[in-house]
PDB file of N, CA and C in Angstrom:
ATOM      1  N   UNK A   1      -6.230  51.488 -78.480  1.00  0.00           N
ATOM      2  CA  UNK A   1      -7.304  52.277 -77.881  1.00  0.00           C
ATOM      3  C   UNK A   1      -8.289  52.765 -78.943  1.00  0.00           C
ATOM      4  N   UNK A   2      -7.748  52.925 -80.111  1.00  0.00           N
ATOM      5  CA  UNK A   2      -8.749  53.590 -81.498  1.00  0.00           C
ATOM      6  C   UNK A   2      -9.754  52.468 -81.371  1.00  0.00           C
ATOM      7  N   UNK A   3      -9.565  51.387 -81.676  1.00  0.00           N
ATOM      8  CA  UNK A   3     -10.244  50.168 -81.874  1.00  0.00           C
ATOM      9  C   UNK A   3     -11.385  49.650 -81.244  1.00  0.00           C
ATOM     10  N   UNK A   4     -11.046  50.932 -79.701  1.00  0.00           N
ATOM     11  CA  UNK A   4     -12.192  49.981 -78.719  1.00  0.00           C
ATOM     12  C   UNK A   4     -13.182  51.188 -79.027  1.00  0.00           C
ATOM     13  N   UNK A   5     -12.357  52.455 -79.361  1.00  0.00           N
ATOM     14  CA  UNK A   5     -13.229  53.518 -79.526  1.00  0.00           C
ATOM     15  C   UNK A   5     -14.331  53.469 -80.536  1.00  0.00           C
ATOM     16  N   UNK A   6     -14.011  52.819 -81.380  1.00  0.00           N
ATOM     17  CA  UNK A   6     -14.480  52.562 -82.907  1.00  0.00           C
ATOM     18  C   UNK A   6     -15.462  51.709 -82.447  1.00  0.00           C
ATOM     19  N   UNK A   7     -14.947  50.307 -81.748  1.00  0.00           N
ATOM     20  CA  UNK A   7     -16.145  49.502 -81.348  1.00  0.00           C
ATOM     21  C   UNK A   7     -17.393  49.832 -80.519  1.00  0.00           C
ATOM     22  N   UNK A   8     -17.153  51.094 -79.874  1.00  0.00           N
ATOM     23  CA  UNK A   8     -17.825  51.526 -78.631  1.00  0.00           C
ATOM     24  C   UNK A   8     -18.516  52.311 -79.427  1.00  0.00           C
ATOM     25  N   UNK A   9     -18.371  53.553 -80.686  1.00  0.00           N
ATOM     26  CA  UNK A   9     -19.163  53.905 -81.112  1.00  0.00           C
ATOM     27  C   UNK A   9     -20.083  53.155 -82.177  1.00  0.00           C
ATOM     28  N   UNK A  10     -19.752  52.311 -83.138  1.00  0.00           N
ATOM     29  CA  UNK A  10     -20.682  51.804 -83.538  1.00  0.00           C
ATOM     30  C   UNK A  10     -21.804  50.578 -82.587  1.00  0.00           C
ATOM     31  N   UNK A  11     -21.199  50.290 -81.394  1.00  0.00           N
ATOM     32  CA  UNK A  11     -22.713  50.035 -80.530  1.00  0.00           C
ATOM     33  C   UNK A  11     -23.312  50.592 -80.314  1.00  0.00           C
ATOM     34  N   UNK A  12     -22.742  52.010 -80.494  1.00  0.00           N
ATOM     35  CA  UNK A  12     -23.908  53.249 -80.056  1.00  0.00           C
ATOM     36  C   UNK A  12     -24.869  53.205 -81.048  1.00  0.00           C
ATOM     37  N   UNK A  13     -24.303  53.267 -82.222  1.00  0.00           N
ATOM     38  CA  UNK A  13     -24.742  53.890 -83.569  1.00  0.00           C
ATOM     39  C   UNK A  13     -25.485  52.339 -83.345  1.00  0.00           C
ATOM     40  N   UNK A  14     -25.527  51.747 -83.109  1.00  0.00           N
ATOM     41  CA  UNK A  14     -26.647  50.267 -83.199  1.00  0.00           C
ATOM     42  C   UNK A  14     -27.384  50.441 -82.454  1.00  0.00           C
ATOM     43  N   UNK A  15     -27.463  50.120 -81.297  1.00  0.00           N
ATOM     44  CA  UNK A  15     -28.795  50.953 -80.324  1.00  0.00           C
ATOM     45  C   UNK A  15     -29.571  51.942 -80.673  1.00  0.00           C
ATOM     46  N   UNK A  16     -28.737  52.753 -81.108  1.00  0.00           N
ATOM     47  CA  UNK A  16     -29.782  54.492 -82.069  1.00  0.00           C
ATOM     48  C   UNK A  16     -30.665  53.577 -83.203  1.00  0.00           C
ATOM     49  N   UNK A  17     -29.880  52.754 -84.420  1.00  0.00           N
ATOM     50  CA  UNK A  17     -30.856  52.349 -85.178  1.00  0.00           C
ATOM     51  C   UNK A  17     -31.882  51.062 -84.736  1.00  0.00           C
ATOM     52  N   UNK A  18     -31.226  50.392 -83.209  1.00  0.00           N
ATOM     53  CA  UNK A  18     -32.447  49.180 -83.234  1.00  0.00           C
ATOM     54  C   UNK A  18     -33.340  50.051 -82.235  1.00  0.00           C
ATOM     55  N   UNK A  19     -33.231  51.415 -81.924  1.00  0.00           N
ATOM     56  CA  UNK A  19     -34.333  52.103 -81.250  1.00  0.00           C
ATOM     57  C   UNK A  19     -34.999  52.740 -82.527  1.00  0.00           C
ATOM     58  N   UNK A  20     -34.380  53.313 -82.711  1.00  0.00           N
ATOM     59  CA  UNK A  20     -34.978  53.889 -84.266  1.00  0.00           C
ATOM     60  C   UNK A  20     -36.296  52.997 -85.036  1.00  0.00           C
ATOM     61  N   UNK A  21     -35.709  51.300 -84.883  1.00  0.00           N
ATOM     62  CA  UNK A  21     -36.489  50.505 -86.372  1.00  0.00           C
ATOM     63  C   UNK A  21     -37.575  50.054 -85.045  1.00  0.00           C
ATOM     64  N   UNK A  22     -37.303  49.841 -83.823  1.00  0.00           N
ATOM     65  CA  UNK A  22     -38.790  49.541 -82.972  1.00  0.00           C
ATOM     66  C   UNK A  22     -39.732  50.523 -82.638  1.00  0.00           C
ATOM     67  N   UNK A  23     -38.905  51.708 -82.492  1.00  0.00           N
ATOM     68  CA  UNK A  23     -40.510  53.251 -83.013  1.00  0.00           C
ATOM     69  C   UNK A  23     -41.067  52.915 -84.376  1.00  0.00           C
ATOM     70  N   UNK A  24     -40.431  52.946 -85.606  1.00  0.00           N
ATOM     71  CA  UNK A  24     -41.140  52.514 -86.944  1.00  0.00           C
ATOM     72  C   UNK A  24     -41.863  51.326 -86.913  1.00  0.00           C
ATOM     73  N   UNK A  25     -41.878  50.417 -86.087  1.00  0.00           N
ATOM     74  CA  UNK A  25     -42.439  49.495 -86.111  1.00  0.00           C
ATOM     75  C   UNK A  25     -44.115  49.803 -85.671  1.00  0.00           C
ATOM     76  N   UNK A  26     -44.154  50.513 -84.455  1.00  0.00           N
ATOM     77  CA  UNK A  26     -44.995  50.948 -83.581  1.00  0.00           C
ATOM     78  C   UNK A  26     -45.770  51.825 -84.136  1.00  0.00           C
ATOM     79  N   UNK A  27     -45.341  52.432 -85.166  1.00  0.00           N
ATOM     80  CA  UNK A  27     -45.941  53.947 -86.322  1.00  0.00           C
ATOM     81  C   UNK A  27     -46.342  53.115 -87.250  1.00  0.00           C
ATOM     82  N   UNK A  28     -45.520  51.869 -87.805  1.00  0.00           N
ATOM     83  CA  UNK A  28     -46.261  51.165 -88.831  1.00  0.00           C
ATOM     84  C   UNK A  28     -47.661  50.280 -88.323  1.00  0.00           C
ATOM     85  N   UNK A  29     -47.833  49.673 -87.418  1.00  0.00           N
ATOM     86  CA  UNK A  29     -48.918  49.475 -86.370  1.00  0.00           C
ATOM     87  C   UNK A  29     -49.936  50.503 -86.523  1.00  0.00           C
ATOM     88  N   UNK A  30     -49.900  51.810 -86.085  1.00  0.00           N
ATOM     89  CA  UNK A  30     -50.532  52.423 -86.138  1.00  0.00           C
ATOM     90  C   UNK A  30     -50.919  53.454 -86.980  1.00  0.00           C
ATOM     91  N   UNK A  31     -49.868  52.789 -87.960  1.00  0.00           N
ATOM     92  CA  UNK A  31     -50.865  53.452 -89.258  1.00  0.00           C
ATOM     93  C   UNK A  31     -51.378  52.401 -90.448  1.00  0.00           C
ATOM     94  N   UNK A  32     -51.109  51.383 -90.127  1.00  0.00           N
ATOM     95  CA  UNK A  32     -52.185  50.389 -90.513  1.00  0.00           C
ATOM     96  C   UNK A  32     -53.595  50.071 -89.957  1.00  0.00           C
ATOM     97  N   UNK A  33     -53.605  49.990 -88.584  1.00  0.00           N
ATOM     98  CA  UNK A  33     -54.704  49.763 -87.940  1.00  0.00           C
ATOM     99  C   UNK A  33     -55.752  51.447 -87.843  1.00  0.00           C
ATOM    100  N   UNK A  34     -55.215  52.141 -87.720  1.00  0.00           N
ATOM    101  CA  UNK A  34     -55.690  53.497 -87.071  1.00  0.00           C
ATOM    102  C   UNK A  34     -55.939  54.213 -88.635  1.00  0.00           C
ATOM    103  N   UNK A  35     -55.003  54.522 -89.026  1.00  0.00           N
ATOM    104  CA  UNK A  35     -54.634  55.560 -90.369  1.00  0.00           C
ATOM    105  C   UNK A  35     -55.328  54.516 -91.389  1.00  0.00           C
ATOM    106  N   UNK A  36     -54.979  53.489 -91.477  1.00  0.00           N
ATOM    107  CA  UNK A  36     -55.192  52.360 -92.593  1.00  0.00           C
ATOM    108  C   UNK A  36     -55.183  53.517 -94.262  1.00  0.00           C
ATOM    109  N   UNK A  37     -53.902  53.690 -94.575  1.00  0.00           N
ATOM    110  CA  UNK A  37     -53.594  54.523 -95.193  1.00  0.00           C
ATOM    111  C   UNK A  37     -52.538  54.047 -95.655  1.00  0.00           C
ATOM    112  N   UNK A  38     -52.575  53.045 -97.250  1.00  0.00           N
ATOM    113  CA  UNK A  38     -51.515  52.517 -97.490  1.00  0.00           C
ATOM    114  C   UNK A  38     -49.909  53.049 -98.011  1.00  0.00           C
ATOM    115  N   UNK A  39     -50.928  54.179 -98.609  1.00  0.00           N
ATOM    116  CA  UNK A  39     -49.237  55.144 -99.210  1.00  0.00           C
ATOM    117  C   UNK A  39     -48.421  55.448 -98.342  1.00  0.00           C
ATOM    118  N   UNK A  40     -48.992  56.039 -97.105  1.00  0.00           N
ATOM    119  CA  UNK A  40     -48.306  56.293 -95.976  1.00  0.00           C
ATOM    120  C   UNK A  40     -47.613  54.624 -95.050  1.00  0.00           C
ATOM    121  N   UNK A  41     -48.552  53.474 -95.068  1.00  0.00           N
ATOM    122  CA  UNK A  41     -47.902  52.583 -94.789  1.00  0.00           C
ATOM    123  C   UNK A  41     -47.057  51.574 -95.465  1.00  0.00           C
ATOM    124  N   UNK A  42     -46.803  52.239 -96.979  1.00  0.00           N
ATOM    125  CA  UNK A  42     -45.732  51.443 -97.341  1.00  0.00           C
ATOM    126  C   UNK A  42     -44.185  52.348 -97.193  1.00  0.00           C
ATOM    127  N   UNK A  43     -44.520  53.733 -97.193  1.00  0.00           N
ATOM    128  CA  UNK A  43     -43.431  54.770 -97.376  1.00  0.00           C
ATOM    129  C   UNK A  43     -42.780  53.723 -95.886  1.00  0.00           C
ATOM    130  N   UNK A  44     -42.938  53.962 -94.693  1.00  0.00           N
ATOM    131  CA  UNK A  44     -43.197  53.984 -93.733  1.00  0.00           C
ATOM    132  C   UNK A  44     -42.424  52.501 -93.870  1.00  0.00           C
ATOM    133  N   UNK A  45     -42.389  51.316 -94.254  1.00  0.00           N
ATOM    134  CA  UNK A  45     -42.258  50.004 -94.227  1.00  0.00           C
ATOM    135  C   UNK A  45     -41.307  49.812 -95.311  1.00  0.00           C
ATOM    136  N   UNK A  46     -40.809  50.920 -96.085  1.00  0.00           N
ATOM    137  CA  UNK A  46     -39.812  51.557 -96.631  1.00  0.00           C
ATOM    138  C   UNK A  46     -38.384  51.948 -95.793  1.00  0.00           C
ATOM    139  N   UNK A  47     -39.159  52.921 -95.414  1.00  0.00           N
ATOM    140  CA  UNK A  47     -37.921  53.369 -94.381  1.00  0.00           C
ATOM    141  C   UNK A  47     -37.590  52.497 -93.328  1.00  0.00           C
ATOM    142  N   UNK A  48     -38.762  51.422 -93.002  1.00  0.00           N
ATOM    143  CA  UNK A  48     -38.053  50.401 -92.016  1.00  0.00           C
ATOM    144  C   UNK A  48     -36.970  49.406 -92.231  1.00  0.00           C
ATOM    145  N   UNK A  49     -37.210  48.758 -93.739  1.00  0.00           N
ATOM    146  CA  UNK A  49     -36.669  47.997 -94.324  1.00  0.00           C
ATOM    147  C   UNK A  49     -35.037  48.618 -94.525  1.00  0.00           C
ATOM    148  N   UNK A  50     -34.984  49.923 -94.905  1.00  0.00           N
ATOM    149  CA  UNK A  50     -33.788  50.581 -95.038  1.00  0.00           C
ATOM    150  C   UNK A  50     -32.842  50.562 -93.723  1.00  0.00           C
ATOM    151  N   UNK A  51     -33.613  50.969 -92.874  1.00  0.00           N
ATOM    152  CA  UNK A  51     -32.687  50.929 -91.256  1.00  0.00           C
ATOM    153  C   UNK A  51     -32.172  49.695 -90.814  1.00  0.00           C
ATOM    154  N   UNK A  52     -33.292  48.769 -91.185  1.00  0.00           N
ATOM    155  CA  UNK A  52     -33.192  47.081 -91.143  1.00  0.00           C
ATOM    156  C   UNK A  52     -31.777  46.276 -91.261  1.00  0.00           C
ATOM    157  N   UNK A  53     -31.507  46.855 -93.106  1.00  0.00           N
ATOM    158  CA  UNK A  53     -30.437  46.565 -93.669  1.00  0.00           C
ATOM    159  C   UNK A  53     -29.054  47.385 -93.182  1.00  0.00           C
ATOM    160  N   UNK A  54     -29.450  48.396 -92.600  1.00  0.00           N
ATOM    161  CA  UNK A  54     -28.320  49.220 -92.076  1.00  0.00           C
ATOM    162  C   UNK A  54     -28.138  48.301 -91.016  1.00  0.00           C
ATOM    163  N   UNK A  55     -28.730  48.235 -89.920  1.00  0.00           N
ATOM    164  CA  UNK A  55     -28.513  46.847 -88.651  1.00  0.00           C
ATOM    165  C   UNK A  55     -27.766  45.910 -89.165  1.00  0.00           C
ATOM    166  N   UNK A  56     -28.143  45.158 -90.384  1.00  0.00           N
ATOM    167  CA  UNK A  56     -27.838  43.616 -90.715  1.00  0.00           C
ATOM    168  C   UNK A  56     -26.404  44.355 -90.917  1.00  0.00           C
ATOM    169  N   UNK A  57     -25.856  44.973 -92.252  1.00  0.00           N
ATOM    170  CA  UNK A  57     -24.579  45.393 -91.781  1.00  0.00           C
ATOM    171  C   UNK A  57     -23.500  46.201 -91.059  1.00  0.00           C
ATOM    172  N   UNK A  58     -24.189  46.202 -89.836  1.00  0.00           N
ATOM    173  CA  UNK A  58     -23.247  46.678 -89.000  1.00  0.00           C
ATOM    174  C   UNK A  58     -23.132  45.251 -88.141  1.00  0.00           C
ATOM    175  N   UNK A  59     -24.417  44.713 -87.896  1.00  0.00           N
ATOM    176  CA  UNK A  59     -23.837  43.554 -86.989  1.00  0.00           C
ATOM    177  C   UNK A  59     -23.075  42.157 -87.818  1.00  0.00           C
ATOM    178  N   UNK A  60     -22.843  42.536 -89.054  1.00  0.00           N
ATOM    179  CA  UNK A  60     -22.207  41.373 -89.752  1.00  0.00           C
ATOM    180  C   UNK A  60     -20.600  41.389 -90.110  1.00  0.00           C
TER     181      UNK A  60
END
């Protein structure tokens, strides 16, 4: 029963970050086009890349 529990929460914890990295996506959008403000759009494409890699290993 631990096992399924374990599995059941890290799908959670995956959904939170692939909701998480498609808002950053949508902020990076619009702060390229709108803001066009690169410091802010690399920080920003920073923190996406980070959540990114958090995804890749959880689903690996």
């Amino acid at each position: 029963m631990s096992e399924v529990l374990q599995t059941q929460r890290n799908l959670e914890e995956l959904v939170k970050l692939l909701r998480i990295y498609f808002q950053l996506d949508e902020i990076l959008s619009f702060a390229t086009f709108e803001l066009e403000d690169n410091e802010v759009v690399a920080e920003i494409s920073a923190v996406k890349d980070r959540v990114r890699k958090v995804i890749e290993k959880l689903i690996s």
